[in-house]
PDB file of N, CA and C in Angstrom:
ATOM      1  N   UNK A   1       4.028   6.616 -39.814  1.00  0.00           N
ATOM      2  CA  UNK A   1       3.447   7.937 -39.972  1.00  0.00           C
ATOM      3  C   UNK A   1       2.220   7.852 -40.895  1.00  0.00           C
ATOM      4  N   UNK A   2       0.881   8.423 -40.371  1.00  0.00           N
ATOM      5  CA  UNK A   2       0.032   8.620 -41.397  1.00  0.00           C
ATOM      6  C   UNK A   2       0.415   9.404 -42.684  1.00  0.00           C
ATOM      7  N   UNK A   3       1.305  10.377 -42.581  1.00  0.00           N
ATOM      8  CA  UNK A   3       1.117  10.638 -43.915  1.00  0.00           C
ATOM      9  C   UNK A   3       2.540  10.515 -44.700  1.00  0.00           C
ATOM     10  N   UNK A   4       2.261  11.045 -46.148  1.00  0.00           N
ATOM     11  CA  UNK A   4       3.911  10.713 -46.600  1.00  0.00           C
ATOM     12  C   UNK A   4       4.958  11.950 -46.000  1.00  0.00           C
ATOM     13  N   UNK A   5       4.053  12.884 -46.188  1.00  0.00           N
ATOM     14  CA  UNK A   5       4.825  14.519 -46.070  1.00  0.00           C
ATOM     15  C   UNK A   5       3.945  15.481 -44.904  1.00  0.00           C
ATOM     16  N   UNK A   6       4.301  16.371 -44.937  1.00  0.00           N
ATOM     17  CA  UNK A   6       4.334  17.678 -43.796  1.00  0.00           C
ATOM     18  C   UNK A   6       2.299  17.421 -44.860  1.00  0.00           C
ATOM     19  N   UNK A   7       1.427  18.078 -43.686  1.00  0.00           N
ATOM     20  CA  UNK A   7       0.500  18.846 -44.335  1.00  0.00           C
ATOM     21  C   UNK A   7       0.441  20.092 -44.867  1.00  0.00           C
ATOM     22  N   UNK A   8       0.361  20.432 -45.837  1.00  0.00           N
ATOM     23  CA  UNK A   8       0.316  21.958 -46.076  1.00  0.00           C
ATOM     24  C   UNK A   8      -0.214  22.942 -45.273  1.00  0.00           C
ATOM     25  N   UNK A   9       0.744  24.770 -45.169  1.00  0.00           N
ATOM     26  CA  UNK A   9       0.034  25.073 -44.264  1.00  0.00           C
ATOM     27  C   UNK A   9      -1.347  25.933 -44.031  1.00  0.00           C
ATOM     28  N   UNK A  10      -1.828  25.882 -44.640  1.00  0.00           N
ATOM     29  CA  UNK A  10      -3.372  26.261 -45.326  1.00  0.00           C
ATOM     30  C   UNK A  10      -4.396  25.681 -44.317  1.00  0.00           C
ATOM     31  N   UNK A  11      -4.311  24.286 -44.595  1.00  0.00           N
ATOM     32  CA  UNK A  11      -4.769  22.860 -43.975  1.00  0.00           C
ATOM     33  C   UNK A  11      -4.360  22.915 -42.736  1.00  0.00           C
ATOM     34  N   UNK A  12      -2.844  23.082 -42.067  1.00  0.00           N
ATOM     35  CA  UNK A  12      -2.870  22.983 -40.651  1.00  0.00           C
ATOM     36  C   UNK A  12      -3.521  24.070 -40.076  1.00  0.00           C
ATOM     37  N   UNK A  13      -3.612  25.500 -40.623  1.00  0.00           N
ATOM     38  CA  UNK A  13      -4.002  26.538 -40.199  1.00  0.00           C
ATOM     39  C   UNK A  13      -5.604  26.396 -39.912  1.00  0.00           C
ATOM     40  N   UNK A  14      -6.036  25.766 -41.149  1.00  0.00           N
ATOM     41  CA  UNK A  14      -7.267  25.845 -41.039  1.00  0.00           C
ATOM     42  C   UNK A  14      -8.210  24.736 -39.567  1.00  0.00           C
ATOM     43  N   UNK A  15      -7.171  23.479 -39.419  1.00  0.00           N
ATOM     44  CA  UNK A  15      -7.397  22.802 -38.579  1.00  0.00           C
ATOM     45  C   UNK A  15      -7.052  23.689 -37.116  1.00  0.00           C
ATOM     46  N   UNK A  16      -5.790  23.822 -36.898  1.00  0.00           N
ATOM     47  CA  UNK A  16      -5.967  24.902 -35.567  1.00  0.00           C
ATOM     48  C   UNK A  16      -6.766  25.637 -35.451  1.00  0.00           C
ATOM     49  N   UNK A  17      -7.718  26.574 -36.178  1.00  0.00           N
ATOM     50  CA  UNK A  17      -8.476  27.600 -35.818  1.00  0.00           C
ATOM     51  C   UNK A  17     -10.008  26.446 -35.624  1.00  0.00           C
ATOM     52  N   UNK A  18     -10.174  25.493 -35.581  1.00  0.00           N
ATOM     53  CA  UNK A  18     -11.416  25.023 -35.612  1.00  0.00           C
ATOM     54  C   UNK A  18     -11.350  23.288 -34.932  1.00  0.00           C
ATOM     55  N   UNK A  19      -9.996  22.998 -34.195  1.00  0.00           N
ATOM     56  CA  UNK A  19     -10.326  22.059 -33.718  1.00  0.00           C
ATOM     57  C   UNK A  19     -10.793  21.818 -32.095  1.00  0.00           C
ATOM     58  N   UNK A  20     -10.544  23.209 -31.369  1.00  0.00           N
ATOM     59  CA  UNK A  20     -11.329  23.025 -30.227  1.00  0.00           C
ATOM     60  C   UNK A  20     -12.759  22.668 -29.894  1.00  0.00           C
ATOM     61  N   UNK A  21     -13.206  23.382 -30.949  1.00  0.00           N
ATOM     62  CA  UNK A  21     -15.043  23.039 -31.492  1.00  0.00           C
ATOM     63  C   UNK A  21     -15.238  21.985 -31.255  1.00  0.00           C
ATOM     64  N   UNK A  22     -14.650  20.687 -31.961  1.00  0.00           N
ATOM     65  CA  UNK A  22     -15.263  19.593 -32.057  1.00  0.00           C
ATOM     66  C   UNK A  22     -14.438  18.712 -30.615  1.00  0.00           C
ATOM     67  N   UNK A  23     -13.886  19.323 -29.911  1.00  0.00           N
ATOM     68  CA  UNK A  23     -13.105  18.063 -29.261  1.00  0.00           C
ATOM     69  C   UNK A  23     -14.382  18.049 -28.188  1.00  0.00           C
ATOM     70  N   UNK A  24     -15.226  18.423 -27.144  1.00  0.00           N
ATOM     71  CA  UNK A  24     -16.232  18.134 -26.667  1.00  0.00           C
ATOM     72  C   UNK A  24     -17.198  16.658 -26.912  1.00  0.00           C
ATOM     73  N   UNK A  25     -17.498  17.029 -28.827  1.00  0.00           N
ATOM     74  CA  UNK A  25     -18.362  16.188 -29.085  1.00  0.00           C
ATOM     75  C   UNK A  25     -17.696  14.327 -29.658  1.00  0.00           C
ATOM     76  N   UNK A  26     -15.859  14.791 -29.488  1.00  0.00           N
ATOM     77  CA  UNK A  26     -14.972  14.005 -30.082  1.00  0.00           C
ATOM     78  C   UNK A  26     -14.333  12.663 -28.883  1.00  0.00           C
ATOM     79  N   UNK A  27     -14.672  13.935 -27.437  1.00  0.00           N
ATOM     80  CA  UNK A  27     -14.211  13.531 -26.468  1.00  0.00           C
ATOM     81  C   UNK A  27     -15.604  12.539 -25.578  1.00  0.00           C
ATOM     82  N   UNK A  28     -16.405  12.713 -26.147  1.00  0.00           N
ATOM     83  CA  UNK A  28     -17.948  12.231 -25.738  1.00  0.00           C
ATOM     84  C   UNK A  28     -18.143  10.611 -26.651  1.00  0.00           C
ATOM     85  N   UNK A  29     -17.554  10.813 -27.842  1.00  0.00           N
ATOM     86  CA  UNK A  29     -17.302   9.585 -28.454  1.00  0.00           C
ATOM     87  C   UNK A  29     -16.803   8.477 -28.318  1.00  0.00           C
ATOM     88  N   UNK A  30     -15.418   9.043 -28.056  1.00  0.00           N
ATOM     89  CA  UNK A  30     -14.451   8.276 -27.194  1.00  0.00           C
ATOM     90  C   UNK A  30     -14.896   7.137 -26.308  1.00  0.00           C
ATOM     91  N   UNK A  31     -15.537   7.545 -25.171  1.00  0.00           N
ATOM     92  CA  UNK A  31     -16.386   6.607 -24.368  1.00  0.00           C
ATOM     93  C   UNK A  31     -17.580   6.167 -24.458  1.00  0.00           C
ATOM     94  N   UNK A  32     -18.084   6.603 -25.911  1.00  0.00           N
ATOM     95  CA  UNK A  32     -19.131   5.275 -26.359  1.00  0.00           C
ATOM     96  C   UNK A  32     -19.221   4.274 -26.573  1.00  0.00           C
ATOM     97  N   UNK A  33     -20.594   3.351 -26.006  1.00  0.00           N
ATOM     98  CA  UNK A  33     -20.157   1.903 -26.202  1.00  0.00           C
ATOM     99  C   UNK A  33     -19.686   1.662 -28.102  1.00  0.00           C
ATOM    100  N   UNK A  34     -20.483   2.066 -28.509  1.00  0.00           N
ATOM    101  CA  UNK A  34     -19.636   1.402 -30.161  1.00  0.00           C
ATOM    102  C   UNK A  34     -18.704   1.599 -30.467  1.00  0.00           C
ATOM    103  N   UNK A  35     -18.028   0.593 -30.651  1.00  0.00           N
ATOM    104  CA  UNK A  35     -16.403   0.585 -31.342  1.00  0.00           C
ATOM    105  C   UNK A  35     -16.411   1.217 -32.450  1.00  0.00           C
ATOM    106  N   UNK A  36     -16.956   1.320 -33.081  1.00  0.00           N
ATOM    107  CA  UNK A  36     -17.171   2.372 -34.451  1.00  0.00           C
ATOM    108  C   UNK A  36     -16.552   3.547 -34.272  1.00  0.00           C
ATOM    109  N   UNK A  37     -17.519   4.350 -33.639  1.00  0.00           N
ATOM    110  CA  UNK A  37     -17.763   5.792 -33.272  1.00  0.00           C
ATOM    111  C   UNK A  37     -16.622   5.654 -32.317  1.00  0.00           C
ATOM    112  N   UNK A  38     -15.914   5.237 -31.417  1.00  0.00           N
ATOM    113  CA  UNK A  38     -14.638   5.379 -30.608  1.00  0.00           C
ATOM    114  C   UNK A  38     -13.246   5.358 -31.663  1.00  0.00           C
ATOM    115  N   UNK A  39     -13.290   4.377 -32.427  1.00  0.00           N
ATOM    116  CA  UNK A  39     -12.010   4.254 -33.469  1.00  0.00           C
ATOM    117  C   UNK A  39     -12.348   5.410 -34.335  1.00  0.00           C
ATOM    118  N   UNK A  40     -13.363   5.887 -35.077  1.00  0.00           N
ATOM    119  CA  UNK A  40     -13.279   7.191 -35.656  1.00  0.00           C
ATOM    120  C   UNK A  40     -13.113   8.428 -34.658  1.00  0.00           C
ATOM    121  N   UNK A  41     -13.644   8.154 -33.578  1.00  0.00           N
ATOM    122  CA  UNK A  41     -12.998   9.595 -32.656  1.00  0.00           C
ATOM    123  C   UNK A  41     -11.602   9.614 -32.236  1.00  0.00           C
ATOM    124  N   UNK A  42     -10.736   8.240 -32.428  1.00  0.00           N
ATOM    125  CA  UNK A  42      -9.684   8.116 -32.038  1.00  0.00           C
ATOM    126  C   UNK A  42      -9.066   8.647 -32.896  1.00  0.00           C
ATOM    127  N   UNK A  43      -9.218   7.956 -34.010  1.00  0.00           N
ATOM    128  CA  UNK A  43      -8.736   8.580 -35.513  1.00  0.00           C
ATOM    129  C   UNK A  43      -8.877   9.788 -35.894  1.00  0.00           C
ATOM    130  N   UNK A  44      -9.343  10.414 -35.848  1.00  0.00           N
ATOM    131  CA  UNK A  44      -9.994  11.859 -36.094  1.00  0.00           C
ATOM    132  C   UNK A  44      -9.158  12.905 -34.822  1.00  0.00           C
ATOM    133  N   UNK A  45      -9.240  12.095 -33.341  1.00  0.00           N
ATOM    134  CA  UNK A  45      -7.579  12.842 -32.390  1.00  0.00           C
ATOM    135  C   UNK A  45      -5.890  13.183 -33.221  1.00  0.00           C
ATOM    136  N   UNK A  46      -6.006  11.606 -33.188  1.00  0.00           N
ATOM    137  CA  UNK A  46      -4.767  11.505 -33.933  1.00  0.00           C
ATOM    138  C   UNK A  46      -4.734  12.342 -35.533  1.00  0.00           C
ATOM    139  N   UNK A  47      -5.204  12.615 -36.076  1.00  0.00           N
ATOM    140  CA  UNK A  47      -5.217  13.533 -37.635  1.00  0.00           C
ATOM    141  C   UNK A  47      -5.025  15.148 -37.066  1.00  0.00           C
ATOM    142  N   UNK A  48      -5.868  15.365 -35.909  1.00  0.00           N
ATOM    143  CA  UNK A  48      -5.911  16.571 -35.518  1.00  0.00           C
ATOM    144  C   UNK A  48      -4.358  17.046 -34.358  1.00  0.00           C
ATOM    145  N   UNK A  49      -4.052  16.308 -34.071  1.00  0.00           N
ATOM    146  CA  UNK A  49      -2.464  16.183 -33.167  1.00  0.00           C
ATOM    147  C   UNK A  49      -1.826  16.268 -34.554  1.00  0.00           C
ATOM    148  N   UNK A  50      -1.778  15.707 -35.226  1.00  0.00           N
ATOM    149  CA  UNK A  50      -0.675  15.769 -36.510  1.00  0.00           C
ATOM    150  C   UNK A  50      -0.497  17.176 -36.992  1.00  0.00           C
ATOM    151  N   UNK A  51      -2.040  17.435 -37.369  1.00  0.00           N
ATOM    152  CA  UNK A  51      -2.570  18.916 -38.247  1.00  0.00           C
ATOM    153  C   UNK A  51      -2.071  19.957 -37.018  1.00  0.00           C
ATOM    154  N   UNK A  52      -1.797  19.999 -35.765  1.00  0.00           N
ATOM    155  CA  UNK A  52      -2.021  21.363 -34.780  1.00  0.00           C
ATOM    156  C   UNK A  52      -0.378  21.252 -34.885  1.00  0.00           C
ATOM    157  N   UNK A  53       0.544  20.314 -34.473  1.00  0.00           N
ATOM    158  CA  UNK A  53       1.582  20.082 -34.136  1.00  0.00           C
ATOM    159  C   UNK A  53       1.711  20.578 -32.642  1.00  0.00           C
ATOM    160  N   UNK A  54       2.859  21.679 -32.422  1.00  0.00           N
ATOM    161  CA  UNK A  54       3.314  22.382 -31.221  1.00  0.00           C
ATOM    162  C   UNK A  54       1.726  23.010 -30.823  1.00  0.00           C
ATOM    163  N   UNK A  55       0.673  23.283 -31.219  1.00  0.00           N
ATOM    164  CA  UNK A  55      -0.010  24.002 -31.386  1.00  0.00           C
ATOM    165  C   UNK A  55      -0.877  23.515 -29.435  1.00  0.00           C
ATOM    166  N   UNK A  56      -1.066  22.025 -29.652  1.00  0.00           N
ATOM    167  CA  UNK A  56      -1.942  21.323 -28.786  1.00  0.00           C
ATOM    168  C   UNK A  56      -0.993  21.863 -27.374  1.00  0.00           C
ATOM    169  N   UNK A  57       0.293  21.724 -27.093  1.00  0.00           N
ATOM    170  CA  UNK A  57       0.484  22.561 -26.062  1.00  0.00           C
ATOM    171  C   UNK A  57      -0.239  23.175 -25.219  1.00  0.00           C
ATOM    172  N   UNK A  58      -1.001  23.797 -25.455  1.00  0.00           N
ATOM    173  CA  UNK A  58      -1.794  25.235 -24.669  1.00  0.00           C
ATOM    174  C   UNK A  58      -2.952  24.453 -24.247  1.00  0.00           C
ATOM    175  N   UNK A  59      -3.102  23.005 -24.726  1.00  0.00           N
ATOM    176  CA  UNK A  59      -4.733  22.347 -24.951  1.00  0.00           C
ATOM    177  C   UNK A  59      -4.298  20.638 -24.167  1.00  0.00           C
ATOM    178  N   UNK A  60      -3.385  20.737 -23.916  1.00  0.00           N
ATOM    179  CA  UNK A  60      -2.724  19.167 -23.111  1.00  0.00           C
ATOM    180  C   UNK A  60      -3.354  18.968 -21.672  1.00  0.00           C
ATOM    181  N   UNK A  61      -3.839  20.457 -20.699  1.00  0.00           N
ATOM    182  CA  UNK A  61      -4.673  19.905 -19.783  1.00  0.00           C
ATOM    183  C   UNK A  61      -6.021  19.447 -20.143  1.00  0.00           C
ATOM    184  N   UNK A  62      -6.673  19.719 -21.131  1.00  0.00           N
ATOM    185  CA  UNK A  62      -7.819  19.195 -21.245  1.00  0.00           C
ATOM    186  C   UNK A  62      -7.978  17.889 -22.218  1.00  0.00           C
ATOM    187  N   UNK A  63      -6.816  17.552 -22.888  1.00  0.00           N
ATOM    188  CA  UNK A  63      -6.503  16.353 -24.140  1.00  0.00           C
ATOM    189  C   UNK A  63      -6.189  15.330 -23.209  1.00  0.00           C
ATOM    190  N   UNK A  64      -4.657  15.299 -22.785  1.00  0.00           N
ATOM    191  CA  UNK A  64      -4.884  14.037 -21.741  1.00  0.00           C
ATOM    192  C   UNK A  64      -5.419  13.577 -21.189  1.00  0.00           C
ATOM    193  N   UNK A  65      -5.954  14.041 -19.889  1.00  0.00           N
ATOM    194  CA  UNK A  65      -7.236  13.642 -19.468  1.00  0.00           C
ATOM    195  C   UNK A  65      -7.891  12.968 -19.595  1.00  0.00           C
ATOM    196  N   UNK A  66      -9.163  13.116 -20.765  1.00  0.00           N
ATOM    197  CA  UNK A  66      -9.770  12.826 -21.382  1.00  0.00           C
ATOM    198  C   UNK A  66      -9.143  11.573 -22.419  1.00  0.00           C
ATOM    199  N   UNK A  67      -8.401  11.343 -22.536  1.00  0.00           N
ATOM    200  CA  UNK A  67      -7.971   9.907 -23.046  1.00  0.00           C
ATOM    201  C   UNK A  67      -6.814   8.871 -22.346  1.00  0.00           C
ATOM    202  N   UNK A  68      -6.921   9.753 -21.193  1.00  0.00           N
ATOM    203  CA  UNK A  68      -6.421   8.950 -19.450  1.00  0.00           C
ATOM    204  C   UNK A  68      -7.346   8.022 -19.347  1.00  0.00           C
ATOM    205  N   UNK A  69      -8.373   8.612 -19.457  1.00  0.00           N
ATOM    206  CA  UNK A  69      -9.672   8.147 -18.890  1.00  0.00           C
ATOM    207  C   UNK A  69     -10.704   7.001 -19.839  1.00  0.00           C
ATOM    208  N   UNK A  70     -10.145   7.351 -21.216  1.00  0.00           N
ATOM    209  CA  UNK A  70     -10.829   6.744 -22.304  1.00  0.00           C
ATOM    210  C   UNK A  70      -9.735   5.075 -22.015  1.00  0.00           C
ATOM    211  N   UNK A  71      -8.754   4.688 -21.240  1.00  0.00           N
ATOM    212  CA  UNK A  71      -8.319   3.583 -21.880  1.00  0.00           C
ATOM    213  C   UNK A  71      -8.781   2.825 -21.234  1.00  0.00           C
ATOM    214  N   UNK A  72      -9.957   2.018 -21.196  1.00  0.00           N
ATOM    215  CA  UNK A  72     -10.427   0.845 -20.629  1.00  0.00           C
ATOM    216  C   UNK A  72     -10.420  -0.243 -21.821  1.00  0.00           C
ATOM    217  N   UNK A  73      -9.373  -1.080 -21.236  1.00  0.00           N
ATOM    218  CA  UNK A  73      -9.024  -2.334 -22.154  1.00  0.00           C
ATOM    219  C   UNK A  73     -10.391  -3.544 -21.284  1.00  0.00           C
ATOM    220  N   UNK A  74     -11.227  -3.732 -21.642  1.00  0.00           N
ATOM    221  CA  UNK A  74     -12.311  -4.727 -21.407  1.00  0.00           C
ATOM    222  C   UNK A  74     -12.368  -5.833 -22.637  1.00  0.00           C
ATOM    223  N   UNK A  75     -12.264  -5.854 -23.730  1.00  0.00           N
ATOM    224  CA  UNK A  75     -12.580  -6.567 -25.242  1.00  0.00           C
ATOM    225  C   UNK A  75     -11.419  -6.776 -26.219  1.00  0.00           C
ATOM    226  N   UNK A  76     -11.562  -7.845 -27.146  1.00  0.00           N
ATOM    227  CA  UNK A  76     -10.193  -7.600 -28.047  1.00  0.00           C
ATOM    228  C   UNK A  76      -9.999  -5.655 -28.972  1.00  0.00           C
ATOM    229  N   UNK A  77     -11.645  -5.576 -28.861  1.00  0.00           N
ATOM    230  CA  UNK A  77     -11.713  -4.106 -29.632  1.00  0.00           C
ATOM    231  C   UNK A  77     -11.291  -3.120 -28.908  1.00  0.00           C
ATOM    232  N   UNK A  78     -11.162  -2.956 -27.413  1.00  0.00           N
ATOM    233  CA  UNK A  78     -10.736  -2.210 -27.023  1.00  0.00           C
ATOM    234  C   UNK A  78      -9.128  -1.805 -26.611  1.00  0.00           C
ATOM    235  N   UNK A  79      -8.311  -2.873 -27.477  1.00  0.00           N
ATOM    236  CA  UNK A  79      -7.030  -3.393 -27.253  1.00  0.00           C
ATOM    237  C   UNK A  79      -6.765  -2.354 -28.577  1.00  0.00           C
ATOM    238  N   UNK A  80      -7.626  -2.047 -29.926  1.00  0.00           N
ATOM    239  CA  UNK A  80      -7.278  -1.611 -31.126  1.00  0.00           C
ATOM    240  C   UNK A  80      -7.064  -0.136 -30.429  1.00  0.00           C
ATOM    241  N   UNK A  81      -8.242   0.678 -29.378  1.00  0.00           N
ATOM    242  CA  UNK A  81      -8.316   1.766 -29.214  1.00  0.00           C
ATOM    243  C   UNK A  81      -7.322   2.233 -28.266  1.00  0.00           C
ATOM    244  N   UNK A  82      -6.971   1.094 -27.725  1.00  0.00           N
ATOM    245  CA  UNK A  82      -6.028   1.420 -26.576  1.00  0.00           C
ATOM    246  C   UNK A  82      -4.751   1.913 -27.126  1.00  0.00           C
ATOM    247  N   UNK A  83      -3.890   0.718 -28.825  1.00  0.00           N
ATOM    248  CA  UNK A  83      -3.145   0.717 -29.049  1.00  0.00           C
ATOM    249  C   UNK A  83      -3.003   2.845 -30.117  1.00  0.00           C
ATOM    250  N   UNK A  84      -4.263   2.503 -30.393  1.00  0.00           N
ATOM    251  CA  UNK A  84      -4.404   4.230 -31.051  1.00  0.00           C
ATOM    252  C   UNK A  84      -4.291   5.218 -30.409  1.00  0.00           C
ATOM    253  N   UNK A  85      -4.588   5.279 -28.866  1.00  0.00           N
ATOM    254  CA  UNK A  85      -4.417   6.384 -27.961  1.00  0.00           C
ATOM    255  C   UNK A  85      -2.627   5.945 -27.441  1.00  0.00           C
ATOM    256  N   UNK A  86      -2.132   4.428 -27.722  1.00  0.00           N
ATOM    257  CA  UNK A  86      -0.541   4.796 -27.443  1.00  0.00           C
ATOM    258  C   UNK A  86      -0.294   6.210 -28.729  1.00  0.00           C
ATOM    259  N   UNK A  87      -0.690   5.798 -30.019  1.00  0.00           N
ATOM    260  CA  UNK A  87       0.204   6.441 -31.093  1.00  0.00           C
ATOM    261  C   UNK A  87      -0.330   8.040 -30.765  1.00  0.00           C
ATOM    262  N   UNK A  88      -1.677   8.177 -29.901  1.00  0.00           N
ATOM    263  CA  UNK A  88      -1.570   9.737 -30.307  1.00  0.00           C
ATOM    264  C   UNK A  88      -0.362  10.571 -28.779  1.00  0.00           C
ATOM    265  N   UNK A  89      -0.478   9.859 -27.678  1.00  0.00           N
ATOM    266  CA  UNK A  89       0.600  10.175 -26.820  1.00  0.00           C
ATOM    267  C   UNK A  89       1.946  10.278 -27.738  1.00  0.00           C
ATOM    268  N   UNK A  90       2.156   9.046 -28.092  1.00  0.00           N
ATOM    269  CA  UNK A  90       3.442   9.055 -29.274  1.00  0.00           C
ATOM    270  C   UNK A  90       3.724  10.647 -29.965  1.00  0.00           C
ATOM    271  N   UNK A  91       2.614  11.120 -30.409  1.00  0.00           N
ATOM    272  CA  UNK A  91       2.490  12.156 -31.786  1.00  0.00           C
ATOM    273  C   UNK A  91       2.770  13.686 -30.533  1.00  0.00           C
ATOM    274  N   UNK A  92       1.971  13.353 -29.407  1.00  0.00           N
ATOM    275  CA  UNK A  92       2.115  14.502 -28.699  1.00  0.00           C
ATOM    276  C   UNK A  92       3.794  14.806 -27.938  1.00  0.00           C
ATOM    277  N   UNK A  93       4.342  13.261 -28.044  1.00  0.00           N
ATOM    278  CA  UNK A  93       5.645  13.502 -26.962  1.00  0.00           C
ATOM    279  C   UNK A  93       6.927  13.747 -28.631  1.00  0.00           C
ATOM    280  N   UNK A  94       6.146  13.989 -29.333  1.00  0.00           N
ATOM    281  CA  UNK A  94       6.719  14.646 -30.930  1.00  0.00           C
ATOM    282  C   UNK A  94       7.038  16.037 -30.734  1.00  0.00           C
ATOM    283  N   UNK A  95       5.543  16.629 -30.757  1.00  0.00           N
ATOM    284  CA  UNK A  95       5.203  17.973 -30.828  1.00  0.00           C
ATOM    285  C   UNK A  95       5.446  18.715 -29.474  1.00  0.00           C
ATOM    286  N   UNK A  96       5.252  18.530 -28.391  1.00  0.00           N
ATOM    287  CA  UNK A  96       5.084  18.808 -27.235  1.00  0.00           C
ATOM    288  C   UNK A  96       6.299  18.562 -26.360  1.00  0.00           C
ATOM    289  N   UNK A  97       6.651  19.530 -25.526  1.00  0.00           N
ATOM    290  CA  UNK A  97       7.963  19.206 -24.791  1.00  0.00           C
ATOM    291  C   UNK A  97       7.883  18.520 -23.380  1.00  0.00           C
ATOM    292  N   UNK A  98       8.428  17.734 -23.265  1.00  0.00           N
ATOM    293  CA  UNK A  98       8.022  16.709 -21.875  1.00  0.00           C
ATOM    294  C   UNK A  98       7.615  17.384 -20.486  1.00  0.00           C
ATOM    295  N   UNK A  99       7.961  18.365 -20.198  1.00  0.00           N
ATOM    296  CA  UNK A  99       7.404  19.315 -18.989  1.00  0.00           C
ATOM    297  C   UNK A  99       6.187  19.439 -19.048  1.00  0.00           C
ATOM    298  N   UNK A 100       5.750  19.779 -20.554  1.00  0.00           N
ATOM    299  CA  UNK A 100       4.106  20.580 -20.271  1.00  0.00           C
ATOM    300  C   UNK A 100       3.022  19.979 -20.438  1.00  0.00           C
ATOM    301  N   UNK A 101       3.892  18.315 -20.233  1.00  0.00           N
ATOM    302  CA  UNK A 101       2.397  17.572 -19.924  1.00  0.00           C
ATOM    303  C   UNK A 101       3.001  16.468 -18.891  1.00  0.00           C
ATOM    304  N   UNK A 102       4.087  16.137 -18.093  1.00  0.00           N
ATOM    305  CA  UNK A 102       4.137  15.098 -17.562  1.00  0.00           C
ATOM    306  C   UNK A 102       3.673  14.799 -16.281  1.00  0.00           C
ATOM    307  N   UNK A 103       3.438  16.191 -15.902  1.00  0.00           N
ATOM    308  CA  UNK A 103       2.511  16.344 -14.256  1.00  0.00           C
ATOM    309  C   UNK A 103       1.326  16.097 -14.406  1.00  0.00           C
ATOM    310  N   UNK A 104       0.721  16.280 -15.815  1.00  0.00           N
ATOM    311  CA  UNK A 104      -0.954  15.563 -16.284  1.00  0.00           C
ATOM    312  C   UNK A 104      -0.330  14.259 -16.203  1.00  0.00           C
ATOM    313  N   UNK A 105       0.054  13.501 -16.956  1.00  0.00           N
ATOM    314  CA  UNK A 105       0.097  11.819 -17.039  1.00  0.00           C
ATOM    315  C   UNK A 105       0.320  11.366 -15.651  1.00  0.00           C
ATOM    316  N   UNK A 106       1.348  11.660 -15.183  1.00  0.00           N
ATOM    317  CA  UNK A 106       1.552  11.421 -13.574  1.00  0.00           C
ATOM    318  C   UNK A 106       0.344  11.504 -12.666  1.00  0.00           C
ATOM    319  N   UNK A 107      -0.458  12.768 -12.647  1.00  0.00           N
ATOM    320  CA  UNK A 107      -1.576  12.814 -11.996  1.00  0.00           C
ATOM    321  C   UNK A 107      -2.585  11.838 -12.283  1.00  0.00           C
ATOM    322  N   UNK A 108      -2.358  11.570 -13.795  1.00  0.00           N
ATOM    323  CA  UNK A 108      -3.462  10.741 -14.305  1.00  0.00           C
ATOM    324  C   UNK A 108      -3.315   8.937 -13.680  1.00  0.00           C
ATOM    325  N   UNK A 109      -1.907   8.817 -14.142  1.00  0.00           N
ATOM    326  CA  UNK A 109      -1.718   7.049 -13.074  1.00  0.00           C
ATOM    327  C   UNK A 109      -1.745   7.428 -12.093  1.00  0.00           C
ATOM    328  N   UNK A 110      -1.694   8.002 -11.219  1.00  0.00           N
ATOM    329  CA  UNK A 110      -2.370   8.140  -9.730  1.00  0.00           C
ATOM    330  C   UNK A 110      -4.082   8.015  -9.218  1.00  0.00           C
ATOM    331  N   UNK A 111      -4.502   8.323 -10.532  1.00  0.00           N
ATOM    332  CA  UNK A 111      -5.674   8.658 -10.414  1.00  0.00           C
ATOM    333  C   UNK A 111      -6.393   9.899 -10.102  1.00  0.00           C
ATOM    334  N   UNK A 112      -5.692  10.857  -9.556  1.00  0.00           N
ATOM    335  CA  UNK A 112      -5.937  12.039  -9.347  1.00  0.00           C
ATOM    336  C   UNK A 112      -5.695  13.385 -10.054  1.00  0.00           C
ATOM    337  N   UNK A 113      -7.110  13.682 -11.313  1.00  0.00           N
ATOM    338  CA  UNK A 113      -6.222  13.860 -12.968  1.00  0.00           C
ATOM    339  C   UNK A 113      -6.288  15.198 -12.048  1.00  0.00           C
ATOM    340  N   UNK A 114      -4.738  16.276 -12.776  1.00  0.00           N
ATOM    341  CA  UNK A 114      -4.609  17.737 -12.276  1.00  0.00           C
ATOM    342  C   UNK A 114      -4.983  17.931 -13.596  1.00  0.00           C
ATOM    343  N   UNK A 115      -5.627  19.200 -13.319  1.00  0.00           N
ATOM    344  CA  UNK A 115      -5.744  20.247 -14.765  1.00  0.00           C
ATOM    345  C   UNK A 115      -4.761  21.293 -14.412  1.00  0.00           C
ATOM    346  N   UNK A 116      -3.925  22.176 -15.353  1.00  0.00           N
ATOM    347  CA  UNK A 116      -2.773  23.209 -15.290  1.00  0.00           C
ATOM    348  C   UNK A 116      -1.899  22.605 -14.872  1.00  0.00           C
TER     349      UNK A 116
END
């Protein structure tokens, strides 16, 4: 677990009301060539799945997806990002109840990503 304890809820509140904003420019990162800027957008998923909890629910057709799509293992570096998008699935099959995203993942190894 990243952290020792629960985040306070001040902090999660404040993260739910303001993390849709950035997932666009978070989700654009993701598939940049620099490993840099991909492991901090990875990192920065995973903090924000922690901070929303149950919250991402409502936001799983457009989250999966988008890091369906991000796992191209090509490099040893892309083995680090791969293993970070296991832990944020991990964090979501936490928070999230297995129905309201398993017809996304399914669609997604098919190749044919569904949204709703």
């Amino acid at each position: 677990s990243p952290f020792v304890s629960r985040p306070r809820l001040g902090s999660r509140f404040f993260i739910r009301g303001h993390i849709r904003k950035y997932w666009p420019a978070m989700f654009r990162e993701i598939r940049d060539i620099n490993i840099d800027h991909r492991t901090k957008a990875v990192n920065l998923a995973l903090m924000g799945i922690i901070y929303t909890e149950e919250y991402m629910t409502s936001h799983l057709d457009k989250f999966i997806p988008n890091f369906i799509t991000s796992l191209r293992v090509v490099s040893v570096e892309d083995t680090i990002i791969a293993n970070k998008v296991g832990q944020l699935f991990y964090y979501i099959g936490i928070y999230c109840p297995y129905s309201s995203y398993i017809h996304i993942i399914k669609s997604g190894i098919s190749g044919e990503l569904v949204q709703n």
